[in-house]
Structures are given as structure tokens and as C-alpha cells.
N, C-alpha and C. Protein backbone atom coordinates (compact mmCIF):
# COMPACT_ATOMS: atom_id res chain seq x y z
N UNK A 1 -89.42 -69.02 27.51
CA UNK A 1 -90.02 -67.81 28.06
C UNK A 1 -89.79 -67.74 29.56
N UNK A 2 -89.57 -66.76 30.42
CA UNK A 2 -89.48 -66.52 31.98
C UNK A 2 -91.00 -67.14 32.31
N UNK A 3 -92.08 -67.31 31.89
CA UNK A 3 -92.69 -68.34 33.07
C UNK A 3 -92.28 -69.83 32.75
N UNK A 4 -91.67 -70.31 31.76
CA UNK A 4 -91.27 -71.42 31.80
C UNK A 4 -90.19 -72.00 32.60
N UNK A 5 -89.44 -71.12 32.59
CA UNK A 5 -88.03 -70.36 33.23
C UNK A 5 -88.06 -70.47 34.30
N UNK A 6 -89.09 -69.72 35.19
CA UNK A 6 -89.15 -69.87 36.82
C UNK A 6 -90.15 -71.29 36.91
N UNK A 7 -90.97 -71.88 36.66
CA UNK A 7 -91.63 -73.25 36.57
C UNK A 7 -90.18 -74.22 36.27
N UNK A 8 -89.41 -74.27 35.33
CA UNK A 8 -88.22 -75.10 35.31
C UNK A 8 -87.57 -75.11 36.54
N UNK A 9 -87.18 -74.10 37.27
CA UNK A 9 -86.40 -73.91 38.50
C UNK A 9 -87.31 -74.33 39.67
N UNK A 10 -88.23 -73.95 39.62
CA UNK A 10 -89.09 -74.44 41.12
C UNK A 10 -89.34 -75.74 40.97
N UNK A 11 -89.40 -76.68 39.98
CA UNK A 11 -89.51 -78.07 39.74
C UNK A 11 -87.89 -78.51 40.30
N UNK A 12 -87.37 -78.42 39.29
CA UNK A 12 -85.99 -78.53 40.00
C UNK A 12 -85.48 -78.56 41.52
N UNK A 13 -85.83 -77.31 42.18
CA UNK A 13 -85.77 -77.02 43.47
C UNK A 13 -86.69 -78.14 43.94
N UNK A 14 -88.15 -78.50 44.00
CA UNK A 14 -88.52 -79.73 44.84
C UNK A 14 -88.37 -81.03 44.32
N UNK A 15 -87.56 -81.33 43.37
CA UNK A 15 -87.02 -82.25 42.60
C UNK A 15 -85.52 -82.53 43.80
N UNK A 16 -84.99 -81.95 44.04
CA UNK A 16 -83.44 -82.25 44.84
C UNK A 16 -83.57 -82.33 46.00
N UNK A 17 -85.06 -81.60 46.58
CA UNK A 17 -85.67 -81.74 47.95
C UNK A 17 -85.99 -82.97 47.98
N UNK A 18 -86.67 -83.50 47.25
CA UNK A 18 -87.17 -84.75 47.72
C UNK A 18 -86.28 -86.03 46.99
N UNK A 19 -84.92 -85.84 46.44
CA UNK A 19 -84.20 -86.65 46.72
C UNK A 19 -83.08 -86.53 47.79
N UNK A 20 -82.87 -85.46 47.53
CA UNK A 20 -81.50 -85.29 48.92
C UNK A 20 -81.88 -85.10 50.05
N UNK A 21 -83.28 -84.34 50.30
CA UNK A 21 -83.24 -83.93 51.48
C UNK A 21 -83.39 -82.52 52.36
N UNK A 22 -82.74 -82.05 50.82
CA UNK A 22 -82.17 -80.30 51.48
C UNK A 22 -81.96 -80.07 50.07
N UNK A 23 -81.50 -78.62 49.93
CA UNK A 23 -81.49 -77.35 48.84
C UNK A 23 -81.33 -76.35 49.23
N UNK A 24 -80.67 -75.72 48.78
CA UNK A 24 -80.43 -73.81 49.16
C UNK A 24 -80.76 -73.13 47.84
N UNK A 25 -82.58 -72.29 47.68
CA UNK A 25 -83.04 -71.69 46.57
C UNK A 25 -82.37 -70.46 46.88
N UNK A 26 -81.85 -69.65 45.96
CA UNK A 26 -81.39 -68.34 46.23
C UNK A 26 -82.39 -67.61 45.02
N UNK A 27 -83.07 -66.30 45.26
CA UNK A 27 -83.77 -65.87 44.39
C UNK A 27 -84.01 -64.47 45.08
N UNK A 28 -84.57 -63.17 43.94
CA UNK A 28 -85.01 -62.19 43.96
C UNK A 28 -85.34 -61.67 44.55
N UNK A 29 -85.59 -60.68 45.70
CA UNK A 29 -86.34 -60.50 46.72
C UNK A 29 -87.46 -59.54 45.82
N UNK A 30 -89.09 -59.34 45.93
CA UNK A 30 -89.70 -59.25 45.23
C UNK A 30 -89.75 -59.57 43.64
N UNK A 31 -89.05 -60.44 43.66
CA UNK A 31 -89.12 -61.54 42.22
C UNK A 31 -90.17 -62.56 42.53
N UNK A 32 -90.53 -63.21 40.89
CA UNK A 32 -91.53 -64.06 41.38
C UNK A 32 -91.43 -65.17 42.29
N UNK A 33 -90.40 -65.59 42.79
CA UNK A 33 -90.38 -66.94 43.56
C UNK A 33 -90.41 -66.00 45.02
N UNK A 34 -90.71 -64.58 45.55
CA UNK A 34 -90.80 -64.56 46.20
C UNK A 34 -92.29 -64.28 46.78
N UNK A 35 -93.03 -64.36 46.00
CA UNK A 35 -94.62 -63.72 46.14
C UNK A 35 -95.22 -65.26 45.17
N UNK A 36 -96.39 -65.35 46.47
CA UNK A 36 -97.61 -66.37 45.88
C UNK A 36 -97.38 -67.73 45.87
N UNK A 37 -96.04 -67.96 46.33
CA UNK A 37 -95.70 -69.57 46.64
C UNK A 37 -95.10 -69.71 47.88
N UNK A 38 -96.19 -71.11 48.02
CA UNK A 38 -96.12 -72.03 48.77
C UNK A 38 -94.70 -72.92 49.01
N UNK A 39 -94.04 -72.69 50.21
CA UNK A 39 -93.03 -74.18 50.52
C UNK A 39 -92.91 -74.67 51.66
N UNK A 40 -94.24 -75.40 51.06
CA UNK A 40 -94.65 -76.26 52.94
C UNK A 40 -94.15 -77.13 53.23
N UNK A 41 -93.84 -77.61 54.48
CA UNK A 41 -93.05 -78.88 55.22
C UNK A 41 -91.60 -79.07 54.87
N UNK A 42 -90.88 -79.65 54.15
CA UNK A 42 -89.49 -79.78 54.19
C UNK A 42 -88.90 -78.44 52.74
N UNK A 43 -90.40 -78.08 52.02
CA UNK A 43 -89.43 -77.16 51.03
C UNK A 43 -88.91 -75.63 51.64
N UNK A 44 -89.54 -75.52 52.72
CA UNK A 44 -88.41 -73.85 53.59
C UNK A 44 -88.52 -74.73 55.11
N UNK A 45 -87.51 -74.92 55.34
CA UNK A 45 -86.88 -74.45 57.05
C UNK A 45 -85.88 -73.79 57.53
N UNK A 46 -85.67 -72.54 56.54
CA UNK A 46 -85.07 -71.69 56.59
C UNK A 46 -85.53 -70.30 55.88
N UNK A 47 -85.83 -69.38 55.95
CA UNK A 47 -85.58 -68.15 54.89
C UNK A 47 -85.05 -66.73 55.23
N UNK A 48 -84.12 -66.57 54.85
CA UNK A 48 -83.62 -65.32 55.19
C UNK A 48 -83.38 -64.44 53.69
N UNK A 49 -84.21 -63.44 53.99
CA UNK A 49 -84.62 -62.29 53.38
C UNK A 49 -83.14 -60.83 53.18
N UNK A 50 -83.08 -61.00 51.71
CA UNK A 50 -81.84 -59.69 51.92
C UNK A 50 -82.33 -58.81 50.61
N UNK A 51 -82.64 -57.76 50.94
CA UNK A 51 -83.16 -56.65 50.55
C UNK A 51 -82.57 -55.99 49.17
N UNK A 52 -82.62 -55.62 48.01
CA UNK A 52 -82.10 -55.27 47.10
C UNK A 52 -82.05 -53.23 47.43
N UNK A 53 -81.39 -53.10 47.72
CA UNK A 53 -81.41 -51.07 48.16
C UNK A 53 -82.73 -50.55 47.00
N UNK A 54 -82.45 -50.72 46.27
CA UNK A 54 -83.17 -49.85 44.95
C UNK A 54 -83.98 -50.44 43.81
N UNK A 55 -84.99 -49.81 44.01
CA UNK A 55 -85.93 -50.93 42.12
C UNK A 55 -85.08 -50.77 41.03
N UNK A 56 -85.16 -51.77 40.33
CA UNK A 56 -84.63 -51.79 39.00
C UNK A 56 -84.96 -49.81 38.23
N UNK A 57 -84.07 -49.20 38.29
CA UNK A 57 -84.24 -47.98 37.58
C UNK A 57 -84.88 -47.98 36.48
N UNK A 58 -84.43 -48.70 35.50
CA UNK A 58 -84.79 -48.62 34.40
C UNK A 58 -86.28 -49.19 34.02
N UNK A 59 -86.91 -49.54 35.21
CA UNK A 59 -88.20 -50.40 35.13
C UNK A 59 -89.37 -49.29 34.17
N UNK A 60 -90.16 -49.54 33.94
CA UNK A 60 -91.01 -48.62 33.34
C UNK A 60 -91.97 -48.07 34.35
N UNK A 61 -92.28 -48.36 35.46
CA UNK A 61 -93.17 -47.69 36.40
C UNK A 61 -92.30 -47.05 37.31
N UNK A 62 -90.97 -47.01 37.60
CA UNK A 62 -89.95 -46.53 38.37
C UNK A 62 -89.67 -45.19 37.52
N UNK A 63 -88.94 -45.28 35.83
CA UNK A 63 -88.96 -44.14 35.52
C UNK A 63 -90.02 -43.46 34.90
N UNK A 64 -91.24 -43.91 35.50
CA UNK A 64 -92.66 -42.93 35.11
C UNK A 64 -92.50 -42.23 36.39
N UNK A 65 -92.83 -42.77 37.76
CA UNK A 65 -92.72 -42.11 38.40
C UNK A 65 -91.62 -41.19 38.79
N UNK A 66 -90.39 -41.22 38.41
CA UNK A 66 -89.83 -40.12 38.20
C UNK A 66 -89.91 -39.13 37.83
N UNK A 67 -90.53 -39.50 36.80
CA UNK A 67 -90.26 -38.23 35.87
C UNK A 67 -91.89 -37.39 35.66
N UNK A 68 -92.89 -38.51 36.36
CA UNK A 68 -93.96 -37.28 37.13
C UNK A 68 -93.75 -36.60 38.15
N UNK A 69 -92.77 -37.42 39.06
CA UNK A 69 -92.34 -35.93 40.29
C UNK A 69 -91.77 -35.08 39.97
N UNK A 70 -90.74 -35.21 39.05
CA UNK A 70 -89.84 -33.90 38.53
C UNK A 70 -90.96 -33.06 37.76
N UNK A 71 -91.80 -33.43 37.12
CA UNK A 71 -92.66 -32.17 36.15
C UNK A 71 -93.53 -31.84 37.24
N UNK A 72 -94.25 -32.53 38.52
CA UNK A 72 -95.38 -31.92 39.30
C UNK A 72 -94.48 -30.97 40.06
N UNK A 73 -93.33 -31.13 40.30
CA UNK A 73 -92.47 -30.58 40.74
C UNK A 73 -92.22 -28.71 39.90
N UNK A 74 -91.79 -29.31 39.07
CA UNK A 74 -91.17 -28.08 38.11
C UNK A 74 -92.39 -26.92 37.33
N UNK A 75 -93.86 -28.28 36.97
CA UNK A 75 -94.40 -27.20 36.03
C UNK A 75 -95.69 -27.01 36.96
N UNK A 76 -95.86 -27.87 38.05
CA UNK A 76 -96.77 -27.38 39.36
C UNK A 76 -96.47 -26.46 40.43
N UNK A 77 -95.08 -26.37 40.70
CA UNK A 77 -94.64 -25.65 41.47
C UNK A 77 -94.95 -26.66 42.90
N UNK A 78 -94.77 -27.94 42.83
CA UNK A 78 -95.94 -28.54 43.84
C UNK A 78 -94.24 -29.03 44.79
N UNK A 79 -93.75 -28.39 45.81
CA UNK A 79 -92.77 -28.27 46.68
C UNK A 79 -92.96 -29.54 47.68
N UNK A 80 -94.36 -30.34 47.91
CA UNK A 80 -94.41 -30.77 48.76
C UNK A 80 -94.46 -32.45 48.41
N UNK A 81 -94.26 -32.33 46.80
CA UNK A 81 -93.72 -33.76 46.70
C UNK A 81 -92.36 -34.05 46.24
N UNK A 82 -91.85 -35.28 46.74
CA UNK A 82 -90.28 -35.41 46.65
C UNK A 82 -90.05 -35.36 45.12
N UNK A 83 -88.37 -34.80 45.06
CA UNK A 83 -87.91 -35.19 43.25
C UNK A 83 -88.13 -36.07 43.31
N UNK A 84 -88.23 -36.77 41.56
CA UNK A 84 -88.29 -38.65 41.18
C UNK A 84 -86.95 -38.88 41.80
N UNK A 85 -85.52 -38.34 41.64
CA UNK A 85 -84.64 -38.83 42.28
C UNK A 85 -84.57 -39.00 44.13
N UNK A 86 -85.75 -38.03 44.71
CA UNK A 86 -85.23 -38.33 45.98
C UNK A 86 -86.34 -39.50 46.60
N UNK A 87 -87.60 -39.20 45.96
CA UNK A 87 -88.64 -40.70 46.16
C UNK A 87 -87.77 -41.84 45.64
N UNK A 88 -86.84 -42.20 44.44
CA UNK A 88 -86.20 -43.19 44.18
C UNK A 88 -85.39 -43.74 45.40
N UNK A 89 -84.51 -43.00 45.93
CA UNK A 89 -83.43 -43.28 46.85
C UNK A 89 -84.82 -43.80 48.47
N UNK A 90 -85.56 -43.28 48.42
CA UNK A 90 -86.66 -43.96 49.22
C UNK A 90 -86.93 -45.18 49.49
N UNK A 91 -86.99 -45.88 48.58
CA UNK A 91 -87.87 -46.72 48.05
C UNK A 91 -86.93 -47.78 48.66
């Protein structure tokens, strides 16, 4: 299962830290290894952050909110909130 999945990898990751020394984690930016953990003392002396442009489209709260701006849009007449496509490109 993916919490076993990311628990396998973060073991791993301070598993090679504390034999080698060093590690380079590469992961998700708002994925789970980037929210709610801790990597104190030798597990980050480095992090550099690179941005993914766009949420996963196909997410289920990405195309809800789409597709409530396009109808508040269309069957509200409501002009003053963005299409789901132009709040997407936002984001």
C-alpha cells in the first residue's frame, strides 16, 4: 500500500544516512515526504524546492473545482469568478 510505500523509502533514506553519511532524497513537492516530517541534524543540509507548474488535473478536488467555476460561471451568470480552466492555470 502507498503508506507502506513512503515508510519503506524514508527508512531507507535514514538507513544510508547513517551509514554513509549523505543521501540525495528526491520527492514530490506537496507529496507526502514533503509535509509533516522531520529531518533533523544530518538527515537535510540541503533542500531545494522545485515547484510542479500545475495540480495533478485529473485529481478529484481539481476537477470539482473546475467544473463548479464553469457552471457558477455559465448557469449564475457570476462573471467575477475565474473559468475552472483559468483558476487551474493559477494555481
Amino acid at each position: 500500500n502507498d503508506q507502506q510505500a513512503f515508510e519503506d523509502a524514508r527508512d531507507e533514506y535514514k538507513n544510508i544516512v547513517k551509514e554513509r553519511g549523505s543521501c540525495i532524497l528526491l520527492a514530490v513537492y506537496r507529496g507526502k515526504m514533503s509535509e509533516g516530517i522531520s529531518f533533523n541534524d544530518d538527515y537535510a543540509r540541503c533542500v531545494i524546492c522545485v515547484g510542479i507548474p500545475f495540480p495533478n488535473a485529473s485529481d478529484r478536488n481539481v476537477s470539482s473545482k473546475r467544473a463548479y467555476n464553469d457552471q457558477q460561471r455559465r448557469v449564475e451568470q457570476n462573471e467575477a469568478l475565474l473559468s475552472g480552466s483559468s483558476w487551474y492555470k493559477q494555481q
